[in-house]
N, C-alpha and C. Protein backbone atom coordinates (compact mmCIF):
# COMPACT_ATOMS: atom_id res chain seq x y z
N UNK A 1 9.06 20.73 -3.63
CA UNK A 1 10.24 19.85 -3.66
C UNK A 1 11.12 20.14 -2.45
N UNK A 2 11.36 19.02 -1.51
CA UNK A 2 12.24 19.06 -0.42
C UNK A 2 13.79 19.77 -0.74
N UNK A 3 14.49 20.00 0.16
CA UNK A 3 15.75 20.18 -0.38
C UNK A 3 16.63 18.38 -0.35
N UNK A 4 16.12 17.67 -0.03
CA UNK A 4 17.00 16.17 0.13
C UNK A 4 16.29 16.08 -1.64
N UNK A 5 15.20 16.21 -2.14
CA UNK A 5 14.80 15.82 -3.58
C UNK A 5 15.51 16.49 -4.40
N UNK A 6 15.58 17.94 -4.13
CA UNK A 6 16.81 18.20 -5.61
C UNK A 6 17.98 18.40 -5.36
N UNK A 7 18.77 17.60 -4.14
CA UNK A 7 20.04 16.73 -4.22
C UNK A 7 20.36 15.50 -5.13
N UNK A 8 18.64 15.00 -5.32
CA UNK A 8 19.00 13.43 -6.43
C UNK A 8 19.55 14.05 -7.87
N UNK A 9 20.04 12.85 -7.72
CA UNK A 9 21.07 12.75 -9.15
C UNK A 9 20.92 11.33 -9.67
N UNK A 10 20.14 10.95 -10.80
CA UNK A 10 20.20 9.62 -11.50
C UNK A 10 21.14 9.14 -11.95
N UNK A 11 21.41 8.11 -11.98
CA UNK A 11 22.54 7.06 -12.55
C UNK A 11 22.60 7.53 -14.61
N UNK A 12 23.24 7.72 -14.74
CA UNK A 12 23.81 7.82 -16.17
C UNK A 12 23.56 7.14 -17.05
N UNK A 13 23.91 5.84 -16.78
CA UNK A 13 23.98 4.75 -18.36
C UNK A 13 23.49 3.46 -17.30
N UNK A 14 23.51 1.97 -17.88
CA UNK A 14 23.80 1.31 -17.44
C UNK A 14 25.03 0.53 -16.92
N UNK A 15 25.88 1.17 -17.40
CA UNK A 15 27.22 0.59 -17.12
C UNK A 15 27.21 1.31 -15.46
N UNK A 16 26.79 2.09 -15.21
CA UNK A 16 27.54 2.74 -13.90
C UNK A 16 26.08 2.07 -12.91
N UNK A 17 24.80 1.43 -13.39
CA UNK A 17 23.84 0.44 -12.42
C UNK A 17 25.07 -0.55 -12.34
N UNK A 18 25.74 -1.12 -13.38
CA UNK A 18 26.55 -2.31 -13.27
C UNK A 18 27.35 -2.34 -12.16
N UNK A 19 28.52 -1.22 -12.42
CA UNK A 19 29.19 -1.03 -11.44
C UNK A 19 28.59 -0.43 -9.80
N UNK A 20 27.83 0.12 -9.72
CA UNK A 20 27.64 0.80 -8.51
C UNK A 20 27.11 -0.56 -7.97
N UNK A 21 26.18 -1.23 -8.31
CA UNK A 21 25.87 -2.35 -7.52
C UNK A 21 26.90 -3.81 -7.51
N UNK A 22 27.54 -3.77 -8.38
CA UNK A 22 28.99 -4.76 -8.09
C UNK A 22 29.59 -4.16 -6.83
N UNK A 23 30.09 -2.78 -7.00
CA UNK A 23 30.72 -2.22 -5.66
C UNK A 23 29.82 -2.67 -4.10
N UNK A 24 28.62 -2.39 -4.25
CA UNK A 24 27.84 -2.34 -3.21
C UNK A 24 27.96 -3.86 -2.86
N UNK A 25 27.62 -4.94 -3.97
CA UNK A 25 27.43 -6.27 -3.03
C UNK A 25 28.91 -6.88 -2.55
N UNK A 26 30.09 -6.25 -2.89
CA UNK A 26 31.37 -6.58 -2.65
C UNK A 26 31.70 -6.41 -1.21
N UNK A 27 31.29 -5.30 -0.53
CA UNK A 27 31.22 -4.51 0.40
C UNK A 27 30.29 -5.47 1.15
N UNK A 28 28.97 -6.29 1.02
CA UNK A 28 28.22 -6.51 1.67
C UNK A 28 27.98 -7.68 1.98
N UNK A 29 29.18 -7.68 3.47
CA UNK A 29 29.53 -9.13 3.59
C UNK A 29 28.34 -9.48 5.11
N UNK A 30 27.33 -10.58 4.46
CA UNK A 30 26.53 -11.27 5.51
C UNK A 30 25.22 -9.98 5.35
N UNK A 31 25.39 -9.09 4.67
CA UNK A 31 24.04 -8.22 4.33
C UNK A 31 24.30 -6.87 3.58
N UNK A 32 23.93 -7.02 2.83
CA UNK A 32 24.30 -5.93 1.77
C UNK A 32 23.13 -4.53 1.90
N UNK A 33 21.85 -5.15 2.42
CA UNK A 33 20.89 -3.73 2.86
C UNK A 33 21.64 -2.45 3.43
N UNK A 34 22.44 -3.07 4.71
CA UNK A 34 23.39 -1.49 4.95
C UNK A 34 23.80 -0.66 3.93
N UNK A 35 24.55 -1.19 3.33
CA UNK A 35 25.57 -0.72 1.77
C UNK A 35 24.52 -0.77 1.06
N UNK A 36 23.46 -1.31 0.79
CA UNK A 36 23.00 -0.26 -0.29
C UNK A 36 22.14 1.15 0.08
N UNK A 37 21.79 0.96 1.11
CA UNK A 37 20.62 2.05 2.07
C UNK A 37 22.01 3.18 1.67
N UNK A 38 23.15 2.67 2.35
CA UNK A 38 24.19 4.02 1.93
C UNK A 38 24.79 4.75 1.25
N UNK A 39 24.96 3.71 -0.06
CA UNK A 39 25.45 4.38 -1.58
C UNK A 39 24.24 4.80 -2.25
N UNK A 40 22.96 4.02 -2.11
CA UNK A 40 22.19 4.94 -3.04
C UNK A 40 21.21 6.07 -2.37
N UNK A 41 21.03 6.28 -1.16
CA UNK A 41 20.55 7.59 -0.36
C UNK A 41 22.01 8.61 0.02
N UNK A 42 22.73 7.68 0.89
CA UNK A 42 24.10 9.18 1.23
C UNK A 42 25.01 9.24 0.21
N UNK A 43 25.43 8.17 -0.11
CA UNK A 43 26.58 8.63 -1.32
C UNK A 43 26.13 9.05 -2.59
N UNK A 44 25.91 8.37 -3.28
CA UNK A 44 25.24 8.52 -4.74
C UNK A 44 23.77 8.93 -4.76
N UNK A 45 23.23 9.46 -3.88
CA UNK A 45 21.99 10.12 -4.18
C UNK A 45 20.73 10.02 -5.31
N UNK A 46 20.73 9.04 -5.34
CA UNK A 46 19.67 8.30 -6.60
C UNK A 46 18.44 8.42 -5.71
N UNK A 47 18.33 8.55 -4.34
CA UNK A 47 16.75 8.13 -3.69
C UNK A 47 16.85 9.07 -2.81
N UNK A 48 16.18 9.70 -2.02
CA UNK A 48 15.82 10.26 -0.90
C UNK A 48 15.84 9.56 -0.38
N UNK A 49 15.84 9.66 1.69
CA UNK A 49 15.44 8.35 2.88
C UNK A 49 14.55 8.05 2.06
N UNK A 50 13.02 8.93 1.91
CA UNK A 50 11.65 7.94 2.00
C UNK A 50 11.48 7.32 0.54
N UNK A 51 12.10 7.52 -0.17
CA UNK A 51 12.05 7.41 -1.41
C UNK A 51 12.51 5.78 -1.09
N UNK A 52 13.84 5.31 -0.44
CA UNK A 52 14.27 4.12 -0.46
C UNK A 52 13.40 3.33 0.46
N UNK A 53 12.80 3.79 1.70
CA UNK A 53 12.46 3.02 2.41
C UNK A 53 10.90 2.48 1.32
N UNK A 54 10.37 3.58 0.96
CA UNK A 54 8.95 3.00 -0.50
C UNK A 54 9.47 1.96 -0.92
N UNK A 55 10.44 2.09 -2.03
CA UNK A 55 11.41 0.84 -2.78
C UNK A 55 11.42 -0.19 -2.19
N UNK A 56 11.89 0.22 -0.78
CA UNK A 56 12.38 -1.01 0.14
C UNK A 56 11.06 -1.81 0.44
N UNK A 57 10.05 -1.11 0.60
CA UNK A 57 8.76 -2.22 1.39
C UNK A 57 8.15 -2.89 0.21
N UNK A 58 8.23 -2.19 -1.43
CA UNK A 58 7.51 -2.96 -2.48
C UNK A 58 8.81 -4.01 -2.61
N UNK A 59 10.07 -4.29 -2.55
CA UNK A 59 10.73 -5.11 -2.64
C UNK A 59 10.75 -6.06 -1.78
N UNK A 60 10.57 -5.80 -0.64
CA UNK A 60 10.36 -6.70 0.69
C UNK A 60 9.22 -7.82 0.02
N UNK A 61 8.11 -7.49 -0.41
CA UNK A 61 6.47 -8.40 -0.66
C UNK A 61 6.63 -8.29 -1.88
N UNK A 62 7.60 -8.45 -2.67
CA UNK A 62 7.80 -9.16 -4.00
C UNK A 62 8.71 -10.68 -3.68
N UNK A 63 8.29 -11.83 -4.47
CA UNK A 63 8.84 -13.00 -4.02
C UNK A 63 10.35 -12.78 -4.44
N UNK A 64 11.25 -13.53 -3.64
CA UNK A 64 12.51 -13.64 -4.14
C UNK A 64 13.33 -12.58 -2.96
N UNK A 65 14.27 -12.47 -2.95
CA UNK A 65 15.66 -11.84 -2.33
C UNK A 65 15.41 -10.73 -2.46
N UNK A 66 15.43 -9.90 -1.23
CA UNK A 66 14.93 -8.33 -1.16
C UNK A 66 15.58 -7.70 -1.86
N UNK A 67 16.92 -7.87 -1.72
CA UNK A 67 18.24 -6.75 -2.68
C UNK A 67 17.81 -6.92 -3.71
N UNK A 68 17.90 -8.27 -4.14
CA UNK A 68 17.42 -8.60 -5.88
C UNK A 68 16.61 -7.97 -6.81
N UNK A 69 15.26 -7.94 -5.66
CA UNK A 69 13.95 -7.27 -6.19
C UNK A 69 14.22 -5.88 -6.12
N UNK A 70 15.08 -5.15 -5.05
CA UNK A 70 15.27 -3.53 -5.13
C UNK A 70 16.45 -3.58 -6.49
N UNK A 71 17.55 -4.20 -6.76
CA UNK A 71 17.75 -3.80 -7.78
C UNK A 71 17.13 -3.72 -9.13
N UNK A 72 16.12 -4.68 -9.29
CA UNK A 72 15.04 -4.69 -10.58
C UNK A 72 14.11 -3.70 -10.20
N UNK A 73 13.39 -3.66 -9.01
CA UNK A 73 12.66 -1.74 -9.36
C UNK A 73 13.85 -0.84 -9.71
N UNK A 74 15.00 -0.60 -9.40
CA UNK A 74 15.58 0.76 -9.64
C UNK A 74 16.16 0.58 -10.98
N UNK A 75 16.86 -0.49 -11.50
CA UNK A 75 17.49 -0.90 -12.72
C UNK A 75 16.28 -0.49 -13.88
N UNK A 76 14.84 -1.86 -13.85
CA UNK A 76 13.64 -0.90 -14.50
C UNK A 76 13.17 0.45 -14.34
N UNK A 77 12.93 1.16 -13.33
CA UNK A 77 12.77 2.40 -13.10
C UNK A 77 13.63 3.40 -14.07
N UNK A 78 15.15 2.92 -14.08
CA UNK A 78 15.98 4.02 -14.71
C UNK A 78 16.22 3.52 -16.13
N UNK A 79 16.36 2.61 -16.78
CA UNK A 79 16.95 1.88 -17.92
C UNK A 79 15.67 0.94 -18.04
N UNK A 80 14.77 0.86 -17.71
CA UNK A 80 13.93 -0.37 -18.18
C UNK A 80 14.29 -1.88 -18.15
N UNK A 81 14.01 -2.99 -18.50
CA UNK A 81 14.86 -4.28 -18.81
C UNK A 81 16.49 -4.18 -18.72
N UNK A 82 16.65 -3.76 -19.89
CA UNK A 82 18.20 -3.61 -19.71
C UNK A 82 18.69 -3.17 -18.48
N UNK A 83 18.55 -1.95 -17.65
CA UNK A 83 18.91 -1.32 -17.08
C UNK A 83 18.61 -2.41 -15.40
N UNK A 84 17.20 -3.22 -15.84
CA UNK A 84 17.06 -4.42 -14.44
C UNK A 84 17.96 -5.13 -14.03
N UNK A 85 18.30 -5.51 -15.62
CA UNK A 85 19.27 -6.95 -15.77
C UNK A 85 20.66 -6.66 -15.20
N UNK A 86 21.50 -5.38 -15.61
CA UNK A 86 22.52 -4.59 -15.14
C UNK A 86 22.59 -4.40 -13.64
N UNK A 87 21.28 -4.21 -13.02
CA UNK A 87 21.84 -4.24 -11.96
C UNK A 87 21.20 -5.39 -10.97
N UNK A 88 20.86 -6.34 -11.55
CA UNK A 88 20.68 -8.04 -10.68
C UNK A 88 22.01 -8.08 -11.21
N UNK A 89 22.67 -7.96 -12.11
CA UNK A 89 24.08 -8.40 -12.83
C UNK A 89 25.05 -7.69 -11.74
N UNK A 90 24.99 -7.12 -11.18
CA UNK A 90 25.88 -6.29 -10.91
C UNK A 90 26.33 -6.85 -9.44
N UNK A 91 24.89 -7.17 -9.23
CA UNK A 91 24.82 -7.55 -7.86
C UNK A 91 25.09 -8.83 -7.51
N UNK A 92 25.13 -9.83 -8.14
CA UNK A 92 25.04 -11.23 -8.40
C UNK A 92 26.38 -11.70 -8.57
N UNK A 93 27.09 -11.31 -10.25
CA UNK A 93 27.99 -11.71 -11.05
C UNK A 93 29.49 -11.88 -10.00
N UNK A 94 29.92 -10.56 -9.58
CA UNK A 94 31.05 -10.94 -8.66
C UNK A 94 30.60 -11.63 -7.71
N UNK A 95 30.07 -11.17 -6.69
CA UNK A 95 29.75 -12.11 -5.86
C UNK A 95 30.01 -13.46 -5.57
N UNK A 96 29.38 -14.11 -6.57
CA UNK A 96 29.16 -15.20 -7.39
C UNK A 96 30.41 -16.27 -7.40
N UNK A 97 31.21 -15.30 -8.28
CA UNK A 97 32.74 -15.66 -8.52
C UNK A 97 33.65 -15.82 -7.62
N UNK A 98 33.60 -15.04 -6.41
CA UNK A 98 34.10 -14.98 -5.54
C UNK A 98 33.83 -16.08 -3.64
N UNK A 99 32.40 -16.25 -4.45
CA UNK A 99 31.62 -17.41 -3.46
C UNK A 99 32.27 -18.73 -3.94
N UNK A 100 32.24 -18.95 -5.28
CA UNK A 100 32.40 -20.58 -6.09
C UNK A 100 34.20 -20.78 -5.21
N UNK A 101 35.18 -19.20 -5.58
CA UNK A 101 36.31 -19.71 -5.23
C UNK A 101 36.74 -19.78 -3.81
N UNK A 102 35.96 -18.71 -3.00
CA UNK A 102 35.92 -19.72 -1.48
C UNK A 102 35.53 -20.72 -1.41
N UNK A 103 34.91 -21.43 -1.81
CA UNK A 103 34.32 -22.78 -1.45
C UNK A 103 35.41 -23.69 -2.12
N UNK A 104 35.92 -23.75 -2.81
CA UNK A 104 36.61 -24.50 -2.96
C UNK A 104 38.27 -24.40 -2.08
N UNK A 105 38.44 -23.08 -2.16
CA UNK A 105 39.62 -22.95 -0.60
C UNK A 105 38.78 -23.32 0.43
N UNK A 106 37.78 -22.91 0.68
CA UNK A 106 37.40 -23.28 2.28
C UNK A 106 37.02 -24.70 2.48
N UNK A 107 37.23 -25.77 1.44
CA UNK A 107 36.63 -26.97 1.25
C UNK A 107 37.71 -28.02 2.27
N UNK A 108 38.68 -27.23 2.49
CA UNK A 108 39.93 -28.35 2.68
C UNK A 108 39.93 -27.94 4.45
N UNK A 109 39.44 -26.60 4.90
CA UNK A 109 39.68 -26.13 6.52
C UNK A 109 38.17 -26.25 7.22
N UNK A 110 37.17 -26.55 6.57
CA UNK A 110 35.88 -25.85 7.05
C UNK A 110 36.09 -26.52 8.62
N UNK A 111 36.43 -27.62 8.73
CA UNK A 111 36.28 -28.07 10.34
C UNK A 111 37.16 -27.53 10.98
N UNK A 112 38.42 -26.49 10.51
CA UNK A 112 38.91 -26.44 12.29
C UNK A 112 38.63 -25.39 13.00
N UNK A 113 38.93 -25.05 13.85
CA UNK A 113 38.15 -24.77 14.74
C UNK A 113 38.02 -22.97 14.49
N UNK A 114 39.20 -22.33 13.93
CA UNK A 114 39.24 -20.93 13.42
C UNK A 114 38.42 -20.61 12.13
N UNK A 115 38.39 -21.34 11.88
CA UNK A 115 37.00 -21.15 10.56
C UNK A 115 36.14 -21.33 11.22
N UNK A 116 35.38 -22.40 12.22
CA UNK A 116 34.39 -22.30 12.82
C UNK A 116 33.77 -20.97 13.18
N UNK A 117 34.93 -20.19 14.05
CA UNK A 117 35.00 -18.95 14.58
C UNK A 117 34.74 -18.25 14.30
N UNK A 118 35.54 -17.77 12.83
CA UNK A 118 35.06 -16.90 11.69
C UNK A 118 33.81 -17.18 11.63
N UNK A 119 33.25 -17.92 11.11
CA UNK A 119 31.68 -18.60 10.48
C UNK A 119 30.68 -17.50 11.12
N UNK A 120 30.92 -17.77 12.73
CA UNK A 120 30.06 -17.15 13.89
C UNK A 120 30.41 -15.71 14.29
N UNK A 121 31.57 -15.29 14.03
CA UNK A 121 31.99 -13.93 14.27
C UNK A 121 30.94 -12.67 13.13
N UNK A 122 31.27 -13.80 11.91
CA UNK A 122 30.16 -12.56 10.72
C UNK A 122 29.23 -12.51 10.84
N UNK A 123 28.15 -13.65 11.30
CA UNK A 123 27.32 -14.42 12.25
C UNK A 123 26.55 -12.51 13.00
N UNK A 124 27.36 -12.72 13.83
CA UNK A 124 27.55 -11.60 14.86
C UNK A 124 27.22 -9.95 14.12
N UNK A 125 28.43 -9.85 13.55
CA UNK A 125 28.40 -8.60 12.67
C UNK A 125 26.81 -8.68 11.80
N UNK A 126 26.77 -9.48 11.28
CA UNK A 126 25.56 -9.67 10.05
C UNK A 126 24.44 -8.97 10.46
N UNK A 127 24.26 -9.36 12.05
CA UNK A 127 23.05 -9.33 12.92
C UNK A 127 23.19 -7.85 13.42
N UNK A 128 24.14 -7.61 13.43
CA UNK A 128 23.88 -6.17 14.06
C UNK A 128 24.06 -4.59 13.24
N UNK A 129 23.88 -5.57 11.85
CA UNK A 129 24.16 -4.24 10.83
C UNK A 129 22.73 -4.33 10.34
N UNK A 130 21.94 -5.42 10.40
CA UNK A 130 20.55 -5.58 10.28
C UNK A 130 19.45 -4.97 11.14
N UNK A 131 20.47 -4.56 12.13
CA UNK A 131 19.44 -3.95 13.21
C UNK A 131 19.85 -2.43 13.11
N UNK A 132 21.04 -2.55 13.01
CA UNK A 132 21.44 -0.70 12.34
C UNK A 132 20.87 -0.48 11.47
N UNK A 133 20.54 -0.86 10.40
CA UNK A 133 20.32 -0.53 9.42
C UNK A 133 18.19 -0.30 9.63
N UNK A 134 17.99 -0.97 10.24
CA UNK A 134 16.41 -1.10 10.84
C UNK A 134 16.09 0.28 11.90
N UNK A 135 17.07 0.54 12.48
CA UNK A 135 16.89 1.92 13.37
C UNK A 135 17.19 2.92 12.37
N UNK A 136 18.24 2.74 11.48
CA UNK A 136 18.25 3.94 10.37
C UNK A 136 17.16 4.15 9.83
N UNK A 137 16.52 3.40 8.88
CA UNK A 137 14.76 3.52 8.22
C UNK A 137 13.90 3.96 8.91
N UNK A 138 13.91 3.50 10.60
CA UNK A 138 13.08 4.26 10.78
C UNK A 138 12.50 5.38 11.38
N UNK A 139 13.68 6.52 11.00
CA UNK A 139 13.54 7.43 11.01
C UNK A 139 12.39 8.25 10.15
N UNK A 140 12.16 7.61 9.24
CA UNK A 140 10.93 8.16 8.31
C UNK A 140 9.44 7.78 8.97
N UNK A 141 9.41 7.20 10.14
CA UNK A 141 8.80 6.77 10.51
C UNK A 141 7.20 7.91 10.74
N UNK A 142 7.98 8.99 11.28
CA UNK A 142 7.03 10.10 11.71
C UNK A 142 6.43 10.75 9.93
N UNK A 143 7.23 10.54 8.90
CA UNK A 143 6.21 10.83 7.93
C UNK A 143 5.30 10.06 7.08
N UNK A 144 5.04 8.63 7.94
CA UNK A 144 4.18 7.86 7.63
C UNK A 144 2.57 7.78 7.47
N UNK A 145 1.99 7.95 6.78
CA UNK A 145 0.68 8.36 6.56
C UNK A 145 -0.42 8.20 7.78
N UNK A 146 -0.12 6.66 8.31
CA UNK A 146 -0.54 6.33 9.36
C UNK A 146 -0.66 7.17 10.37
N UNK A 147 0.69 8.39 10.24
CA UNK A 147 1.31 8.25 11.97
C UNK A 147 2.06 7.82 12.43
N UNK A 148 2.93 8.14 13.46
CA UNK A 148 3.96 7.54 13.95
C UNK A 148 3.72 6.68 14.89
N UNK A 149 2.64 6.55 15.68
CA UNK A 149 2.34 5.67 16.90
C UNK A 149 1.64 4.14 16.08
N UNK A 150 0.59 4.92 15.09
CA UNK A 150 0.13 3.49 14.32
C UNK A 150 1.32 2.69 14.05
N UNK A 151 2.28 3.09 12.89
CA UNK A 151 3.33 2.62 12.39
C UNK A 151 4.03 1.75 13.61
N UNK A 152 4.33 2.50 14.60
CA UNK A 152 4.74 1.72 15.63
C UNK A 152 4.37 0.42 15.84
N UNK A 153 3.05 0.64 16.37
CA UNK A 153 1.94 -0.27 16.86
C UNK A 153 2.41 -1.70 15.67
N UNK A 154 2.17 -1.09 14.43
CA UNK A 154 2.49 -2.65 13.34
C UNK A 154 3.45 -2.97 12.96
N UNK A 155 4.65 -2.24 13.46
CA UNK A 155 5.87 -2.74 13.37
C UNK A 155 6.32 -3.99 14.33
N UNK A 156 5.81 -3.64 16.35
CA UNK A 156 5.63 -4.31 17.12
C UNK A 156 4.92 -5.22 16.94
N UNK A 157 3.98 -4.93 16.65
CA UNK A 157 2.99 -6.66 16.04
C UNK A 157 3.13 -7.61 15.41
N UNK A 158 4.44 -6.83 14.00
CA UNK A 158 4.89 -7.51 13.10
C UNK A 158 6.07 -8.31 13.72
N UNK A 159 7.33 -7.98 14.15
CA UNK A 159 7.79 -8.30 15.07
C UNK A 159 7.61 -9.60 15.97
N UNK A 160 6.54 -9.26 16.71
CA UNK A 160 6.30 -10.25 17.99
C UNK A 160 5.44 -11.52 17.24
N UNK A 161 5.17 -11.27 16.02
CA UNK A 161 4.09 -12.11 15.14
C UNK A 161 5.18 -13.29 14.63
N UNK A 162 6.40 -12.85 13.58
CA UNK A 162 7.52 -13.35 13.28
C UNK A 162 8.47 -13.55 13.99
N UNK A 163 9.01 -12.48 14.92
CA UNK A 163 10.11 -13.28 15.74
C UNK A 163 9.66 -13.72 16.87
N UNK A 164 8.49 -13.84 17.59
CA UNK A 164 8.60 -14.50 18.93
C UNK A 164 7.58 -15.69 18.53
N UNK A 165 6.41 -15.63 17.60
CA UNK A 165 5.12 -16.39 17.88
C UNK A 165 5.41 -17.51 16.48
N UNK A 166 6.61 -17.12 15.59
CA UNK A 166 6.98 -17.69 14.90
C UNK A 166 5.88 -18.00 13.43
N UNK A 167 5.00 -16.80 13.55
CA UNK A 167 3.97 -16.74 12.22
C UNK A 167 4.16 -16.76 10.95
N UNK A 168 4.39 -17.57 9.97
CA UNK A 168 4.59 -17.34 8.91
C UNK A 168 4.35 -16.00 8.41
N UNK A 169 5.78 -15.54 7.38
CA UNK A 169 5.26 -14.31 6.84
C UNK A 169 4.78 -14.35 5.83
N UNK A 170 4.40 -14.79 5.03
CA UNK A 170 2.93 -14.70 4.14
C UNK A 170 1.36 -14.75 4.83
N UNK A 171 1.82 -15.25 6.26
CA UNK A 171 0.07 -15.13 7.04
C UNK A 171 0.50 -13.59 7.62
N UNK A 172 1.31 -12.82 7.88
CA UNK A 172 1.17 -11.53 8.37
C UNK A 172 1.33 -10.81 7.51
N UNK A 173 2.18 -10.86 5.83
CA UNK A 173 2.11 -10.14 5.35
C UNK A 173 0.48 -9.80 4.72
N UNK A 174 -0.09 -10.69 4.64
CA UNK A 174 -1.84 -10.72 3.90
C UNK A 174 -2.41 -10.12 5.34
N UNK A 175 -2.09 -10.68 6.21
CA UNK A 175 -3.41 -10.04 7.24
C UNK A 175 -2.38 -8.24 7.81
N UNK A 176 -1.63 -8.27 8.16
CA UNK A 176 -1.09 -6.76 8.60
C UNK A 176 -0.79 -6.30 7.28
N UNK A 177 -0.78 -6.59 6.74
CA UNK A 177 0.57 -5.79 5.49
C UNK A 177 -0.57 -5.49 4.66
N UNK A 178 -2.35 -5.89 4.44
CA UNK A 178 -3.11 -5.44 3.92
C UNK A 178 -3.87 -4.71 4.65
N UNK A 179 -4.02 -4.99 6.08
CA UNK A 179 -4.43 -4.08 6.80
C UNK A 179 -4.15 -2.63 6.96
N UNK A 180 -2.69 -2.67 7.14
CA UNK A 180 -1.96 -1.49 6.78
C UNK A 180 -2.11 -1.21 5.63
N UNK A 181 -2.09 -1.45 4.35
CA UNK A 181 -2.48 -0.92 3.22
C UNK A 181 -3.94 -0.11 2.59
N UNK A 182 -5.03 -0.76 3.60
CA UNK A 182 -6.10 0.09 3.66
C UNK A 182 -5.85 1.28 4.39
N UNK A 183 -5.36 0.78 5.38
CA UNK A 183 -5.44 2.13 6.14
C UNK A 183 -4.96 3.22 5.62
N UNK A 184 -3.85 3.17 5.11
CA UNK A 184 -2.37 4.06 4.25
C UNK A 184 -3.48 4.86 3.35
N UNK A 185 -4.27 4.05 3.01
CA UNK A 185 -5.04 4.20 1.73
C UNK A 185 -6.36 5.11 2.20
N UNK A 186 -6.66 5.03 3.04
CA UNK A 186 -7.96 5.62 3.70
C UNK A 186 -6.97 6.97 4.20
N UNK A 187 -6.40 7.49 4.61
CA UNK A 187 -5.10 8.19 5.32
C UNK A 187 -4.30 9.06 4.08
N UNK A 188 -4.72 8.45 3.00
CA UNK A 188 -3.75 9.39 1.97
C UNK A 188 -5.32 9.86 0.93
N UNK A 189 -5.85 9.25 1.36
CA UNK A 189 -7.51 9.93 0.68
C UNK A 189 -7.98 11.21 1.52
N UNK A 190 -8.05 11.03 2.57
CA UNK A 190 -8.48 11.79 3.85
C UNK A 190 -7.65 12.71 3.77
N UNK A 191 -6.31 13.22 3.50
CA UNK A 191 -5.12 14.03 3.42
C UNK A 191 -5.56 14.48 1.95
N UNK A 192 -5.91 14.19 0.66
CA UNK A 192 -6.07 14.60 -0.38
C UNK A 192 -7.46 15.39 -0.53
N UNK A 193 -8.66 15.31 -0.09
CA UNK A 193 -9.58 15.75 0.63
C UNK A 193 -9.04 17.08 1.18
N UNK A 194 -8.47 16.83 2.26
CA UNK A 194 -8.26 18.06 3.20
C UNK A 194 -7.30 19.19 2.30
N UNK A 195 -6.29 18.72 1.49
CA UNK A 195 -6.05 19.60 0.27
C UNK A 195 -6.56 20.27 -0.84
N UNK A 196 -7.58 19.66 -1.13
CA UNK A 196 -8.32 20.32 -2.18
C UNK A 196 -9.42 21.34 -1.18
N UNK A 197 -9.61 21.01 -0.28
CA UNK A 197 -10.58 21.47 1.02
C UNK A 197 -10.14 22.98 0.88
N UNK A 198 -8.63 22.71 1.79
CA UNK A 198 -7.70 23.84 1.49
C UNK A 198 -7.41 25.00 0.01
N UNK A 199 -7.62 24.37 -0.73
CA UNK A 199 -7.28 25.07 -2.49
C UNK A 199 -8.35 26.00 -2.76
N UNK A 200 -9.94 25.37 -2.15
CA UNK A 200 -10.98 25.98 -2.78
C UNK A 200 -10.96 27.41 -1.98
């Protein structure tokens, strides 16, 4: 056991999935991945880095809204159903409330020209907490089964596949994202091997 693993500390009840992820999506204006990568690895200690970035990639290739799907693995994980629902609830519910009543204040200014501004300023911010938050993860990079240069290699591919060549991601997640999954898989066999290798 690492020393970052018996720093974790699980969430309590469901009331405190409720709240911790109400807090988090309040905070997470134009992307909430930052804020949560931070309350539940540095602040509240529910995950290790690699522990979240795992979470993070089975939530990524589950259909639907990445946050969404990471709060239903961790909500099920800790509380089961109940404990899912608590924290899609958590994450959703204010939010929510607080979206319906901007829109109806912002219904009467959206054209002039300082709301425009605004619009594009978070615009701005959104984009660059997405990319912070993308250099933070991958720091785990070097304990990737692959390797750190492989990992590289399909991150860049992935990348230049979606943002420049404009590939659908369901055609890269099936062709890289299973590719990489053999490999991971051939790579964590080959490592389990060499352990028992070691034992005898």
């Amino acid at each position: 056991m690492t020393s970052e693993e018996s720093e974790i500390r699980l969430p309590q009840s469901k009331t405190e999935l409720f709240v911790a992820f109400t807090q988090m999506a309040l905070q997470g204006v134009g992307g909430v991945l930052v804020i949560v990568q931070h309350e539940l690895v540095n602040r509240r200690k529910w995950l290790t880095q690699a522990q979240f970035v795992e979470e993070w990639s089975v939530a990524q290739v589950m259909p639907g809204p990445n946050v969404v799907n990471l709060c239903l693995i961790l909500g099920g994980k800790y509380f089961g159903v109940g404990g899912a629902l608590a924290a899609v609830s958590g994450l959703i519910l204010a939010p929510m409330l607080l979206v319906l009543t901007l829109a109806i204040l912002f219904g009467g200014v959206s054209d002039s020209a300082v709301a425009q501004g605004a619009l594009k300023g978070m615009g701005a911010v959104s984009g660059g907490l997405i990319m912070a938050t993308g250099l933070k993860l991958s720091k785990t990079l070097p304990q990737s089964p692959l390797g750190l240069w492989l990992a590289i290699v399909f991150a860049v591919i992935t990348f230049t596949a979606v943002g420049i060549f404009r590939v659908p991601l369901i055609g890269v997640l099936l062709g890289l994202g299973l590719l990489a999954c053999l490999l991971t898989y051939r790579a964590l066999g080959r490592a389990a091997q060499r352990d028992e290798g070691d034992a005898k």
